[in-house]
PDB file of N, CA and C in Angstrom:
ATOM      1  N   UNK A   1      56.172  91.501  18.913  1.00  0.00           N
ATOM      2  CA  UNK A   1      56.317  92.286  20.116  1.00  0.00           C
ATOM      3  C   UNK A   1      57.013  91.463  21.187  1.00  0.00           C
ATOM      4  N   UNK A   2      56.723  90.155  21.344  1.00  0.00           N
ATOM      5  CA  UNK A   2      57.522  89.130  22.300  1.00  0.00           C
ATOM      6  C   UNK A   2      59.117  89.626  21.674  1.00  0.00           C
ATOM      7  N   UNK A   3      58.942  88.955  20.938  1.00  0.00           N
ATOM      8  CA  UNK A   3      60.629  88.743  20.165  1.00  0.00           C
ATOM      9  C   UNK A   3      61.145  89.946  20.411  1.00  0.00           C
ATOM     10  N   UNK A   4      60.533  91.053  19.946  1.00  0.00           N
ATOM     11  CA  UNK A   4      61.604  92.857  20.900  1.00  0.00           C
ATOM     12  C   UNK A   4      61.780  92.701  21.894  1.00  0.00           C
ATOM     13  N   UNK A   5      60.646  91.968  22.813  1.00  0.00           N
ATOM     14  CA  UNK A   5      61.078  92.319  24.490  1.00  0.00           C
ATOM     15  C   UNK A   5      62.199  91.386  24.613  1.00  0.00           C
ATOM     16  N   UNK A   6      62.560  90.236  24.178  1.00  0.00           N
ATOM     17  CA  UNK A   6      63.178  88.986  24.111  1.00  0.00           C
ATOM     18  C   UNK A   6      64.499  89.518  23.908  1.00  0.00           C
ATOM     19  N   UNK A   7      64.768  90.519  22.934  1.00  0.00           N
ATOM     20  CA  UNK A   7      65.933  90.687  22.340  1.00  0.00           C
ATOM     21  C   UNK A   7      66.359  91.378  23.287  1.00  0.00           C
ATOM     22  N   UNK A   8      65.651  92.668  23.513  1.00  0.00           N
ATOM     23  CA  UNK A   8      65.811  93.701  24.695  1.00  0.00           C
ATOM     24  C   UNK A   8      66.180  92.821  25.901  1.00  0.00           C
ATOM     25  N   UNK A   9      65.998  92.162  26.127  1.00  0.00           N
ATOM     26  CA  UNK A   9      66.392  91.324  27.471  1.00  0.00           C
ATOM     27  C   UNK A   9      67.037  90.859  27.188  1.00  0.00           C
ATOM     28  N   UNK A  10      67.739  90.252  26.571  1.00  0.00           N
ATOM     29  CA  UNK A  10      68.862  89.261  26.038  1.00  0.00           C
ATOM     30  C   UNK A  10      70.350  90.290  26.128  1.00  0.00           C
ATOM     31  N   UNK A  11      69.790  91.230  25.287  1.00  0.00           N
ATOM     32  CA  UNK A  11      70.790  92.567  25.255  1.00  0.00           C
ATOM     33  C   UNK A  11      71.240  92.936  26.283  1.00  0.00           C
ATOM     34  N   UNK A  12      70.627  93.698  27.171  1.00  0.00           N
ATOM     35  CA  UNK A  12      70.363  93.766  28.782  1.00  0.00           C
ATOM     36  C   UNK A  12      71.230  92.930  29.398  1.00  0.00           C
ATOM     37  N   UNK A  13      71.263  91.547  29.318  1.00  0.00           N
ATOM     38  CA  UNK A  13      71.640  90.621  30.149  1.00  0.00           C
ATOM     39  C   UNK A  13      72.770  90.527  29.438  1.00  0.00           C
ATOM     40  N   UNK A  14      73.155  90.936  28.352  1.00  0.00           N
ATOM     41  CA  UNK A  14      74.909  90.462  27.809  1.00  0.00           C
ATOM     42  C   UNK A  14      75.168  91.582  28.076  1.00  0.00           C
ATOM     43  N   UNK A  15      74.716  92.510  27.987  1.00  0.00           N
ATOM     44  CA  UNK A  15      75.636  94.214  28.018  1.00  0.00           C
ATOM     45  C   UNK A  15      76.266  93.722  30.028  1.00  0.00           C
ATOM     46  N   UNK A  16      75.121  93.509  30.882  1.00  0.00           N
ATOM     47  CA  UNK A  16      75.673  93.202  32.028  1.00  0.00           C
ATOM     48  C   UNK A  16      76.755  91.995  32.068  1.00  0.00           C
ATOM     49  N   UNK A  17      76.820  91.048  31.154  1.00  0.00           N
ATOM     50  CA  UNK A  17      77.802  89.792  31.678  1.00  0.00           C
ATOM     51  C   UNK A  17      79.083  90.804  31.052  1.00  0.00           C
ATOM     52  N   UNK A  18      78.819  91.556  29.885  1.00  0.00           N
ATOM     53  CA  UNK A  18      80.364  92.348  29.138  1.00  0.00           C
ATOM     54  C   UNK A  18      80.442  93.170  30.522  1.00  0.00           C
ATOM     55  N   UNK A  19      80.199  94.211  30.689  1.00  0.00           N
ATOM     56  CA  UNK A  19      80.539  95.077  32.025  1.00  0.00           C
ATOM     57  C   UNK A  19      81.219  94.103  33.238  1.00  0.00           C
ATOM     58  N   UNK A  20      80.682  92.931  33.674  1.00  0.00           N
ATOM     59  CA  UNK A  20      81.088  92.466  34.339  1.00  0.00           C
ATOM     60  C   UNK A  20      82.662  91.790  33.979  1.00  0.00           C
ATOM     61  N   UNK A  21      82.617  91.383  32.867  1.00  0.00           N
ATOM     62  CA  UNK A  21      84.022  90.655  32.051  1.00  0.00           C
ATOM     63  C   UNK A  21      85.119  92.073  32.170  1.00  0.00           C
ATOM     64  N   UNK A  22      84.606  93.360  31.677  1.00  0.00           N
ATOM     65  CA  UNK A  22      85.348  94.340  31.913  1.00  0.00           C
ATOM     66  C   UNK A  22      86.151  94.713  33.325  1.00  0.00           C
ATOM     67  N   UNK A  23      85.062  95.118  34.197  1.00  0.00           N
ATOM     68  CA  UNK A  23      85.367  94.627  35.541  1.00  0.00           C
ATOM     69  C   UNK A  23      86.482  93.850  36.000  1.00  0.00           C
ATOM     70  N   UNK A  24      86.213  92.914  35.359  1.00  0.00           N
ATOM     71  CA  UNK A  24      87.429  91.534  35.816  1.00  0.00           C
ATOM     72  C   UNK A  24      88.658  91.871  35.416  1.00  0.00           C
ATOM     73  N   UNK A  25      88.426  92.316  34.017  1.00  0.00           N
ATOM     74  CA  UNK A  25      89.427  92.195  32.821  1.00  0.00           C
ATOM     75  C   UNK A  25      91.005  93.096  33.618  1.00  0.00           C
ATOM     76  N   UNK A  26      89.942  94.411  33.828  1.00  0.00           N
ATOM     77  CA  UNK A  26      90.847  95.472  34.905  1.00  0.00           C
ATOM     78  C   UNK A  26      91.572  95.077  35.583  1.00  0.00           C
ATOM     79  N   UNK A  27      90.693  94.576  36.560  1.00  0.00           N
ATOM     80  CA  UNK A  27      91.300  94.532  37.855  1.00  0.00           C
ATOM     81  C   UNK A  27      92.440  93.310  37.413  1.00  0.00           C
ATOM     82  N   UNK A  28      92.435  92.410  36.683  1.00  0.00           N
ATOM     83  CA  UNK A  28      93.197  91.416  36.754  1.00  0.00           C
ATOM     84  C   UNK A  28      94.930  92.077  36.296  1.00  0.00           C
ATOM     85  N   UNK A  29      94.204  93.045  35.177  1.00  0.00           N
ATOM     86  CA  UNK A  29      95.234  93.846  34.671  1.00  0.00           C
ATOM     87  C   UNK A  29      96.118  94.709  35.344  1.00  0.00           C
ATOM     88  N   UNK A  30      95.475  95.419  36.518  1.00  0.00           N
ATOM     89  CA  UNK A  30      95.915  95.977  37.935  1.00  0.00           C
ATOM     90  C   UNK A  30      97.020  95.304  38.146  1.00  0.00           C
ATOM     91  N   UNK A  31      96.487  94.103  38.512  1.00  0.00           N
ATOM     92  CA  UNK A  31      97.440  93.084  39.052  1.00  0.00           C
ATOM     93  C   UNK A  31      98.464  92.380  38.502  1.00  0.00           C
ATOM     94  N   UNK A  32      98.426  92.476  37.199  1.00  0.00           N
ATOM     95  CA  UNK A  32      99.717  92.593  36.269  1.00  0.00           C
ATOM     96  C   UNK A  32     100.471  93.704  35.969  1.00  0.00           C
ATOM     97  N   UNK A  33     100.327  94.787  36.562  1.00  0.00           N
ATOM     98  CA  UNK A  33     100.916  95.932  36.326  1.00  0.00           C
ATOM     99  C   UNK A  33     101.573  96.170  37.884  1.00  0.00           C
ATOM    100  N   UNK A  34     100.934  95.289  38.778  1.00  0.00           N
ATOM    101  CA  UNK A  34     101.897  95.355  40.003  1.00  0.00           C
ATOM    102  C   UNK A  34     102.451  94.252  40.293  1.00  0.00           C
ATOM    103  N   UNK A  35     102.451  93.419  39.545  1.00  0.00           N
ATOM    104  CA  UNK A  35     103.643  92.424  40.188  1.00  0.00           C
ATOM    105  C   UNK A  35     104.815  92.126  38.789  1.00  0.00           C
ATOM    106  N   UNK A  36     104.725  93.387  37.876  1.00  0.00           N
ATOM    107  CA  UNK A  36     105.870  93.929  37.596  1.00  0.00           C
ATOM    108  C   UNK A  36     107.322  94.394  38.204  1.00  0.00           C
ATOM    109  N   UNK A  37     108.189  94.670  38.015  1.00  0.00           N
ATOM    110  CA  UNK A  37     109.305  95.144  38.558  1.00  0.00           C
ATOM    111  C   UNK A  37     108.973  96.449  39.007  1.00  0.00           C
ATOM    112  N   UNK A  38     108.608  97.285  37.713  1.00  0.00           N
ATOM    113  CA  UNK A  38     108.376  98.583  37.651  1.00  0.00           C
ATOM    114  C   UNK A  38     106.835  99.451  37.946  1.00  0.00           C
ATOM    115  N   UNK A  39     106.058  98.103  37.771  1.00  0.00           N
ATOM    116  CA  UNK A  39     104.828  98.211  38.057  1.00  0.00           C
ATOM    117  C   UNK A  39     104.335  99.231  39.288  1.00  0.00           C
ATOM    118  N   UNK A  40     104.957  99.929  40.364  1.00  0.00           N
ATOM    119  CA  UNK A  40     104.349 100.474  41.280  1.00  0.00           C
ATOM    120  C   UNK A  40     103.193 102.145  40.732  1.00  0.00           C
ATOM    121  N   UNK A  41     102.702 102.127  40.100  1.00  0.00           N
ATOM    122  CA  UNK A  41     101.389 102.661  39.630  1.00  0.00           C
ATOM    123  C   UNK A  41     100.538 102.338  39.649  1.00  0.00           C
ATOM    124  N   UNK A  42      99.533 103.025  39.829  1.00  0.00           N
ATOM    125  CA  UNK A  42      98.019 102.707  39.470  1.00  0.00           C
ATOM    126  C   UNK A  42      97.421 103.101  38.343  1.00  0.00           C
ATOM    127  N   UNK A  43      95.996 102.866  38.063  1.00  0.00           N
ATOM    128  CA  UNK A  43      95.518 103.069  36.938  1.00  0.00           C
ATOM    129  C   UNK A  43      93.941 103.078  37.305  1.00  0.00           C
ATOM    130  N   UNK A  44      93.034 104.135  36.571  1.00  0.00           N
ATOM    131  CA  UNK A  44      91.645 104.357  36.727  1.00  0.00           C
ATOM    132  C   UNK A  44      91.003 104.679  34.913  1.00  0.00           C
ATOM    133  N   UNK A  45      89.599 103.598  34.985  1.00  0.00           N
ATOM    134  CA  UNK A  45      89.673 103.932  33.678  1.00  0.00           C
ATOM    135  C   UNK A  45      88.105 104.726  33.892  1.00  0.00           C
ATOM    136  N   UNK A  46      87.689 105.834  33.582  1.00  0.00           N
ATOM    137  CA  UNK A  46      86.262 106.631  33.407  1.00  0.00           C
ATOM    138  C   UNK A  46      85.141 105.479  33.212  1.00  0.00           C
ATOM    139  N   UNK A  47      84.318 106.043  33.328  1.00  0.00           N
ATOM    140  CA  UNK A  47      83.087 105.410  32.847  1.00  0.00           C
ATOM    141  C   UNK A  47      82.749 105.391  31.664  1.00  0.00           C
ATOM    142  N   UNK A  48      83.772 107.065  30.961  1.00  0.00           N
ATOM    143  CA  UNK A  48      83.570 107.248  29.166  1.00  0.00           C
ATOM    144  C   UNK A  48      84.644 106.520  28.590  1.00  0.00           C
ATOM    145  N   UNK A  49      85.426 106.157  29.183  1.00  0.00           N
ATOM    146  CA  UNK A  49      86.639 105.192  28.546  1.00  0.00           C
ATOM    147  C   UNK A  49      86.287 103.824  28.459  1.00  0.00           C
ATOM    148  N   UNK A  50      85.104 103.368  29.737  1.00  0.00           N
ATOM    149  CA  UNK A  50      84.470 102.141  29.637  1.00  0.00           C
ATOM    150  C   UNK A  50      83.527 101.848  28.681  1.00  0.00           C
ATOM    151  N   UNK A  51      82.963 102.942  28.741  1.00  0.00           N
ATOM    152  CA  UNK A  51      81.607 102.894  27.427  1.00  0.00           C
ATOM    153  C   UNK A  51      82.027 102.393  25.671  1.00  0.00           C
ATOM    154  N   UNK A  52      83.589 103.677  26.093  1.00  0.00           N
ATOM    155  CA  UNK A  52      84.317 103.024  24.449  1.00  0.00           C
ATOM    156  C   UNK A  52      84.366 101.769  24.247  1.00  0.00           C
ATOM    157  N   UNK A  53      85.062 101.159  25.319  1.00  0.00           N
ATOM    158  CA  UNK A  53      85.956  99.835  25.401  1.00  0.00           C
ATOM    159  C   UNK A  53      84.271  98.386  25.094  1.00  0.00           C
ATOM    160  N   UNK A  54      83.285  99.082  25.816  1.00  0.00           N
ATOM    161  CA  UNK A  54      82.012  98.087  25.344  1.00  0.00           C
ATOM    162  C   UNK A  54      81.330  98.633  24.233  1.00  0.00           C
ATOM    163  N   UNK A  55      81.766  99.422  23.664  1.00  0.00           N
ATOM    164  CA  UNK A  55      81.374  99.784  22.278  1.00  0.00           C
ATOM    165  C   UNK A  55      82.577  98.981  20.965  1.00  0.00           C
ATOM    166  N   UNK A  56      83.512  98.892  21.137  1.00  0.00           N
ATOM    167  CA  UNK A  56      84.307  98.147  20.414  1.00  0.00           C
ATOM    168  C   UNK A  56      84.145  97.025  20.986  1.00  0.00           C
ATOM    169  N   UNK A  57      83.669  96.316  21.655  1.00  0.00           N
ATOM    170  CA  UNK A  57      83.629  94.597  22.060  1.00  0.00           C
ATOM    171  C   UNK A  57      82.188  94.312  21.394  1.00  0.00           C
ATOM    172  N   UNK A  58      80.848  95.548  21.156  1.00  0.00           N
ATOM    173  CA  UNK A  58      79.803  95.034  21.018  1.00  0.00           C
ATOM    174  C   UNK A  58      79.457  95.820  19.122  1.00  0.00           C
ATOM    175  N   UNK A  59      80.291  96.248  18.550  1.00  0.00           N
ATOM    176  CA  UNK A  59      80.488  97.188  17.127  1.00  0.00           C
ATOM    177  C   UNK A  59      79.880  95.837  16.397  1.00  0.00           C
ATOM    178  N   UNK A  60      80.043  94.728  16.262  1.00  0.00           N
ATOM    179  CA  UNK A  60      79.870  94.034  15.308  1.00  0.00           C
ATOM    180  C   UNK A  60      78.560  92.996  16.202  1.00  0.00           C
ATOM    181  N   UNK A  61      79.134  92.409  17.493  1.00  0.00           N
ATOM    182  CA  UNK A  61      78.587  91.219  18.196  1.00  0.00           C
ATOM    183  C   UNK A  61      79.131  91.540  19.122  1.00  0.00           C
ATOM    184  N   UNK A  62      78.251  90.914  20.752  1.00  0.00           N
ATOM    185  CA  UNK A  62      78.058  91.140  21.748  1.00  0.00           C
ATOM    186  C   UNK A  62      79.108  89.534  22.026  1.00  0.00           C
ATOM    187  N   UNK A  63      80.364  90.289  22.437  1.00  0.00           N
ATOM    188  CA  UNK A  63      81.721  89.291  22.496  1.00  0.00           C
ATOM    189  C   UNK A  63      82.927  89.514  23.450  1.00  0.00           C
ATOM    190  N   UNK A  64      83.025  88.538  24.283  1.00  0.00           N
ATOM    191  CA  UNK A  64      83.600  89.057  25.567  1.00  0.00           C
ATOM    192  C   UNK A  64      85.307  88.966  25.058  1.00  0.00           C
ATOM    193  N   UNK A  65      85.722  88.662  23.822  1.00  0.00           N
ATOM    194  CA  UNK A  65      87.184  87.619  23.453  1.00  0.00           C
ATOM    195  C   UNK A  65      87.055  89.723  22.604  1.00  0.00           C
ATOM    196  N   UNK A  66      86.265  89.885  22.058  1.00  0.00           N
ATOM    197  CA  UNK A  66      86.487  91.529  21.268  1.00  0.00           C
ATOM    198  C   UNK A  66      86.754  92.686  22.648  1.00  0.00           C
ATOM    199  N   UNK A  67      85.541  92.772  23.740  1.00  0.00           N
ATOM    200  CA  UNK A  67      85.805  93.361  25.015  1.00  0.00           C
ATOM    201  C   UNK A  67      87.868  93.223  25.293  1.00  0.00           C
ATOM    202  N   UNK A  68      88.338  91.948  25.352  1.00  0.00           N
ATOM    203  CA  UNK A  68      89.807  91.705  25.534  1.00  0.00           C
ATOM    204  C   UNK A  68      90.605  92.493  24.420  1.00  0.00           C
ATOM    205  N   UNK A  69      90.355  92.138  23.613  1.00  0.00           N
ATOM    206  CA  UNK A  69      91.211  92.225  22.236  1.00  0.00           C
ATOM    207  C   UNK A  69      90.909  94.133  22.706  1.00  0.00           C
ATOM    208  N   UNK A  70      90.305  94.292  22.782  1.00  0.00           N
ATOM    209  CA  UNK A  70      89.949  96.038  22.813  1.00  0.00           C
ATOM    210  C   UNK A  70      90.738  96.688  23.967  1.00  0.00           C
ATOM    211  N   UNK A  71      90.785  95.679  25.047  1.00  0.00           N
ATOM    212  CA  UNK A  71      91.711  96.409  26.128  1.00  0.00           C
ATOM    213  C   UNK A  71      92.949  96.231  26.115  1.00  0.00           C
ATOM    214  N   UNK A  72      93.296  95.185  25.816  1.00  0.00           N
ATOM    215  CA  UNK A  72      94.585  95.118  25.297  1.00  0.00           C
ATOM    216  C   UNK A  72      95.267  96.146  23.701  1.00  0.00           C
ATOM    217  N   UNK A  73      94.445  96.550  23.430  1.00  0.00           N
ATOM    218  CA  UNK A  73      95.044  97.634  21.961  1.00  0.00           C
ATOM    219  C   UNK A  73      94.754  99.087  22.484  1.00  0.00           C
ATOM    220  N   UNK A  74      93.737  99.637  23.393  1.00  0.00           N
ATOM    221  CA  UNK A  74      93.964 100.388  23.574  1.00  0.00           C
ATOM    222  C   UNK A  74      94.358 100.774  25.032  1.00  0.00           C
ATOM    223  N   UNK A  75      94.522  99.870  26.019  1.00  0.00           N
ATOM    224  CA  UNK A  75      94.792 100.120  27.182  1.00  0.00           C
ATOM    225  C   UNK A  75      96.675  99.696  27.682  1.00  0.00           C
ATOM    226  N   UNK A  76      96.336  98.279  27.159  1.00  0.00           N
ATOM    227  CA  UNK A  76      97.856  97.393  27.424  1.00  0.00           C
ATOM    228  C   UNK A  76      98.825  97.980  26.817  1.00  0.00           C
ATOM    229  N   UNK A  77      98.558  98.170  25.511  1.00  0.00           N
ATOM    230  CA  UNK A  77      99.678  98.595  24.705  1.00  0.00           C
ATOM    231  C   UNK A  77     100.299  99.614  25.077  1.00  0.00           C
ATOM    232  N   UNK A  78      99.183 100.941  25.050  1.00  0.00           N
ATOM    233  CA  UNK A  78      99.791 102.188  25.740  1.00  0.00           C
ATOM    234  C   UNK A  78     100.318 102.154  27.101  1.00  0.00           C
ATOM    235  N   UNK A  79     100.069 102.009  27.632  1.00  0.00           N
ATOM    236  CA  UNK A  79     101.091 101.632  29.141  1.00  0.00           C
ATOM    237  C   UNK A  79     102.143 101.228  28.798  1.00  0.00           C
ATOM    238  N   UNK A  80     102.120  99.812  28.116  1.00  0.00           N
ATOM    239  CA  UNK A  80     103.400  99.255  28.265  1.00  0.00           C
ATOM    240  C   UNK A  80     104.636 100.352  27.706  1.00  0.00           C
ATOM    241  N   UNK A  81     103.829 101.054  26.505  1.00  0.00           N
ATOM    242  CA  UNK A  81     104.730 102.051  25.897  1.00  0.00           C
ATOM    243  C   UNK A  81     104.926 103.113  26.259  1.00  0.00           C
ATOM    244  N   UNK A  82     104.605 103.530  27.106  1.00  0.00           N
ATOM    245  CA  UNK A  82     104.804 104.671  27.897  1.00  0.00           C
ATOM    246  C   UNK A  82     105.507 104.318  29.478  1.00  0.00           C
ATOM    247  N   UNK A  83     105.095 102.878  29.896  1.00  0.00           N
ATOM    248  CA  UNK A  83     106.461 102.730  30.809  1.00  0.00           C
ATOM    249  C   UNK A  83     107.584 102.071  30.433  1.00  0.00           C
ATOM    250  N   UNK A  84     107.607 101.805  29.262  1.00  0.00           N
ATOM    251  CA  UNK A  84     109.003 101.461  28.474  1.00  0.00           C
ATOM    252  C   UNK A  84     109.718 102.396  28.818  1.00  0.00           C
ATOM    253  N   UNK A  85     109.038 103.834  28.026  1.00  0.00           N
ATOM    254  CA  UNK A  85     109.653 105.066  27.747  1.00  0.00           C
ATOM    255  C   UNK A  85     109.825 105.901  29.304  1.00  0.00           C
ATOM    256  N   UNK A  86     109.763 104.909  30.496  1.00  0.00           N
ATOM    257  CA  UNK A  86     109.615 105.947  31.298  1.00  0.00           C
ATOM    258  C   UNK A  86     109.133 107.301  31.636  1.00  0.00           C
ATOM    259  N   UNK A  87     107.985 106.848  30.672  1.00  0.00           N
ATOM    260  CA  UNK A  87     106.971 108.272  31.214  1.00  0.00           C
ATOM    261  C   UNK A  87     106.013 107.968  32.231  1.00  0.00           C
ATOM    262  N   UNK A  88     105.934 106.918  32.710  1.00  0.00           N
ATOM    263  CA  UNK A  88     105.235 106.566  34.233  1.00  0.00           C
ATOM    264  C   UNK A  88     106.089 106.468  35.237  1.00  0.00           C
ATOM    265  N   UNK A  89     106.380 106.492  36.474  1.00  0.00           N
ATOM    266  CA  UNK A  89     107.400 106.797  37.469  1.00  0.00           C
ATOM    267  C   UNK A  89     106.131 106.097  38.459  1.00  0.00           C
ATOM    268  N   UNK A  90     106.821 105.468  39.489  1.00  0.00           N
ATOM    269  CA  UNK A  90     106.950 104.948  40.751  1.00  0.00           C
ATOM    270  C   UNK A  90     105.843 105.576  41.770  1.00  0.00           C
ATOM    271  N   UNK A  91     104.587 105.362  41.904  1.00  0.00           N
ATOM    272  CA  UNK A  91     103.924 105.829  42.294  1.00  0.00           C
ATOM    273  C   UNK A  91     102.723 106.664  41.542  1.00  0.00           C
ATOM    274  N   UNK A  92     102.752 106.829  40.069  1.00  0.00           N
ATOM    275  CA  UNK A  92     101.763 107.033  39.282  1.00  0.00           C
ATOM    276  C   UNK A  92     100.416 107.202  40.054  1.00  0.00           C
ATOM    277  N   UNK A  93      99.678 107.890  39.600  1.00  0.00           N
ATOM    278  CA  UNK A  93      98.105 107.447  39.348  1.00  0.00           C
ATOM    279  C   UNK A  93      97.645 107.918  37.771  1.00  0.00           C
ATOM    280  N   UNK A  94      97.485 106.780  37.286  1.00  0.00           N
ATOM    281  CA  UNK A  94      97.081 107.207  35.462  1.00  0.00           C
ATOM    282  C   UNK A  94      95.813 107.381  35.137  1.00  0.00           C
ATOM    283  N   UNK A  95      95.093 108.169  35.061  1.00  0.00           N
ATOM    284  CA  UNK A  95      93.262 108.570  34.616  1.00  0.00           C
ATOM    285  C   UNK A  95      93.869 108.317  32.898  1.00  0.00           C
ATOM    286  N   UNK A  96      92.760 107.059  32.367  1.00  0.00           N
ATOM    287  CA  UNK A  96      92.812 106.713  31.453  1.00  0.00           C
ATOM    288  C   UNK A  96      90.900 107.383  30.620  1.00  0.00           C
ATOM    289  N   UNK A  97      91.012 108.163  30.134  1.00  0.00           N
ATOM    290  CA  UNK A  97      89.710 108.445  29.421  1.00  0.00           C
ATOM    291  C   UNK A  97      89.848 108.385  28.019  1.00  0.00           C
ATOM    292  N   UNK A  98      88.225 108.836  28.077  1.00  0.00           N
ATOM    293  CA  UNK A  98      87.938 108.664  26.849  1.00  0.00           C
ATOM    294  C   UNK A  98      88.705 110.221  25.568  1.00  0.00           C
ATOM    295  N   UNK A  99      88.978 109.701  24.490  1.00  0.00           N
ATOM    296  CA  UNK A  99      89.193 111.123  23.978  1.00  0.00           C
ATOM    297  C   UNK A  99      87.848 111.137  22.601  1.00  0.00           C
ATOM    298  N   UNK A 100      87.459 112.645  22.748  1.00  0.00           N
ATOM    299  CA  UNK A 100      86.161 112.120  22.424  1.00  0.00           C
ATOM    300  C   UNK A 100      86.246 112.458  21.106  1.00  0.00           C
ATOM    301  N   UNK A 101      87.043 113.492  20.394  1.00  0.00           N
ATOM    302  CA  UNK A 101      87.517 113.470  18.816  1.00  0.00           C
ATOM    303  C   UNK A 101      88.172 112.794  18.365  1.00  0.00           C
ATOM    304  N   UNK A 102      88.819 111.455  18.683  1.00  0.00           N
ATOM    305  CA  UNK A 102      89.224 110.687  18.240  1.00  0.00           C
ATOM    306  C   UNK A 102      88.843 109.141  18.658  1.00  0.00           C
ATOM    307  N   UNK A 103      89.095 107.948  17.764  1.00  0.00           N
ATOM    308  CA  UNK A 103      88.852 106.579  18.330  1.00  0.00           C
ATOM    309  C   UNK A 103      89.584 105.661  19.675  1.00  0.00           C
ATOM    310  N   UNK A 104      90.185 106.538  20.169  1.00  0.00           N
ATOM    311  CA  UNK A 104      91.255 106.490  21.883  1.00  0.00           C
ATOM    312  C   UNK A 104      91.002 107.012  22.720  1.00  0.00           C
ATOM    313  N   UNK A 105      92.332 106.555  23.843  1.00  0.00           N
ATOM    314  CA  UNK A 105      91.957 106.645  25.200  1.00  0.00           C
ATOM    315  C   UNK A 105      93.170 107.673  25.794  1.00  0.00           C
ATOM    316  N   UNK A 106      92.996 108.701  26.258  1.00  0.00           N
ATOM    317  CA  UNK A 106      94.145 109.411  26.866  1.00  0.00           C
ATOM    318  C   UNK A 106      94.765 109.053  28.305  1.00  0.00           C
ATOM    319  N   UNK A 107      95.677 109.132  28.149  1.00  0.00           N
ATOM    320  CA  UNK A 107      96.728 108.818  29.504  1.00  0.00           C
ATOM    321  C   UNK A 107      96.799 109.709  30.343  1.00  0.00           C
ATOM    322  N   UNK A 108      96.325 110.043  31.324  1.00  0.00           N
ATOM    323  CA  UNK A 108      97.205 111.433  32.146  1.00  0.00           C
ATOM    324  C   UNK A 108      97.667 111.216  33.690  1.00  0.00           C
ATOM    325  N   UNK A 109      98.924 111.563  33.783  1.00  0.00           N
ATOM    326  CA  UNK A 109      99.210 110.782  35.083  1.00  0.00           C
ATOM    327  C   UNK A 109      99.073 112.251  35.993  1.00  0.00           C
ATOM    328  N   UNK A 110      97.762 111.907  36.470  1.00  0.00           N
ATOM    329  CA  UNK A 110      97.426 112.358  38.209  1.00  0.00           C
ATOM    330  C   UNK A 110      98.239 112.907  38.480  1.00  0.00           C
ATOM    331  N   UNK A 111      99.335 112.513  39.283  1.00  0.00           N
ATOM    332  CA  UNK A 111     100.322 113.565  40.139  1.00  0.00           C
ATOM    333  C   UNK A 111     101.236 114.421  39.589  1.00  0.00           C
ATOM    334  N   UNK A 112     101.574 114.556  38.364  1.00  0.00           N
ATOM    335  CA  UNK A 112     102.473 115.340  37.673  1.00  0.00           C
ATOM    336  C   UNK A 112     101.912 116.435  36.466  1.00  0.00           C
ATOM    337  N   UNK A 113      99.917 115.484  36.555  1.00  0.00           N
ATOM    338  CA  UNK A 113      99.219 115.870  35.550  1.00  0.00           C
ATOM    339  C   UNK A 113      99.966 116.563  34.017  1.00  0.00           C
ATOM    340  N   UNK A 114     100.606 115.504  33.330  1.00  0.00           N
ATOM    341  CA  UNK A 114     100.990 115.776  32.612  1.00  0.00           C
ATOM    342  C   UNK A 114     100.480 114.542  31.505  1.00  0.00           C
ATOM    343  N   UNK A 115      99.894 114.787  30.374  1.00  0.00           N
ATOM    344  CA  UNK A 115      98.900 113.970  29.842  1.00  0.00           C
ATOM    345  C   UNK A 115      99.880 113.530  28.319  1.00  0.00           C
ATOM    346  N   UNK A 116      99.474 111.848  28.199  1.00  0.00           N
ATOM    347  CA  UNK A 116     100.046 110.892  27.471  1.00  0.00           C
ATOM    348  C   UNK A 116      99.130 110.683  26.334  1.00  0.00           C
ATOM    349  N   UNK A 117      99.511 111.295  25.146  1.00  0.00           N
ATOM    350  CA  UNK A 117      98.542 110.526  23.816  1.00  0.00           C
ATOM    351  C   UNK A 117      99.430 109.815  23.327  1.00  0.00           C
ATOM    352  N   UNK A 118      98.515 108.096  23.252  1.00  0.00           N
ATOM    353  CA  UNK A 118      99.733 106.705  22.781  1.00  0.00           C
ATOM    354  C   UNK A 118      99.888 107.720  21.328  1.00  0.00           C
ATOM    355  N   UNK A 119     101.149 106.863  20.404  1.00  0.00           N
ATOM    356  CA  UNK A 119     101.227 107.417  19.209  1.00  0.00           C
ATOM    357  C   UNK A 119     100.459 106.825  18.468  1.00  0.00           C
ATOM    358  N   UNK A 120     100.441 107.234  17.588  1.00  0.00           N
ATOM    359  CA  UNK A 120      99.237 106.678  16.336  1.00  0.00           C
ATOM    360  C   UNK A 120      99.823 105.557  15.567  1.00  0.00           C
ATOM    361  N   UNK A 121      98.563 104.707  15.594  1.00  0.00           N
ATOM    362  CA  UNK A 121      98.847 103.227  15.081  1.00  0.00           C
ATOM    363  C   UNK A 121      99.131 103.139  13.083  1.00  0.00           C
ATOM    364  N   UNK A 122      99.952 102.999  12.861  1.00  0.00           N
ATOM    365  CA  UNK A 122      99.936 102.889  11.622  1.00  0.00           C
ATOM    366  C   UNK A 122      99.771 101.350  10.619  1.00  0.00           C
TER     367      UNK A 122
END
């Protein structure tokens, strides 16, 4: 009965240091997306898009280097490929959620509300 509460607390206390790493992870990412050339957009990710993103960092082990690896495949990538393709414009706001029939995150840019599914990873 110690050792459950032990674990339970342990859990607890990493699920908060991952949320917090997430947190960071963002905002730092923000800030690489504006001191781009093209970068003048924003970006908002749900709370159900967050939940994914600490569900793939914690699927195997409670790991802040998997939390990264996860935002970068489903967050970084799609951006970058969608402002390659100039489907983000100068002033964006991108609502990044969760999509809930599939293992991704949908794109939809706010002001034109016209919504981005990255292509499928093969």
């Amino acid at each position: 009965m110690i050792a459950a509460a032990m674990k339970q607390q342990l859990d607890a206390s990493t699920q908060n240091h991952l949320e917090s790493v997430l947190a960071k992870e963002l905002d730092q990412l923000q800030q690489r997306v504006a001191e781009t050339a093209k970068g003048e957009f924003f970006f908002y990710v749900t709370d159900s898009a967050k939940q994914l993103l600490l569900a793939k960092a914690t699927e195997q082990h409670y790991d802040a280097r998997r939390l990264k690896l996860a935002i970068e495949r489903l967050i970084v990538y799609p951006l970058a490929n969608l402002l390659a393709t100039d489907r983000i414009q100068v002033g964006d706001l991108i609502r990044i959620d969760r999509d809930h029939d599939q293992p991704r995150l949908n794109f939809r840019r706010e002001v034109g509300a016209a919504t981005f599914a990255p292509p499928p990873r093969t």
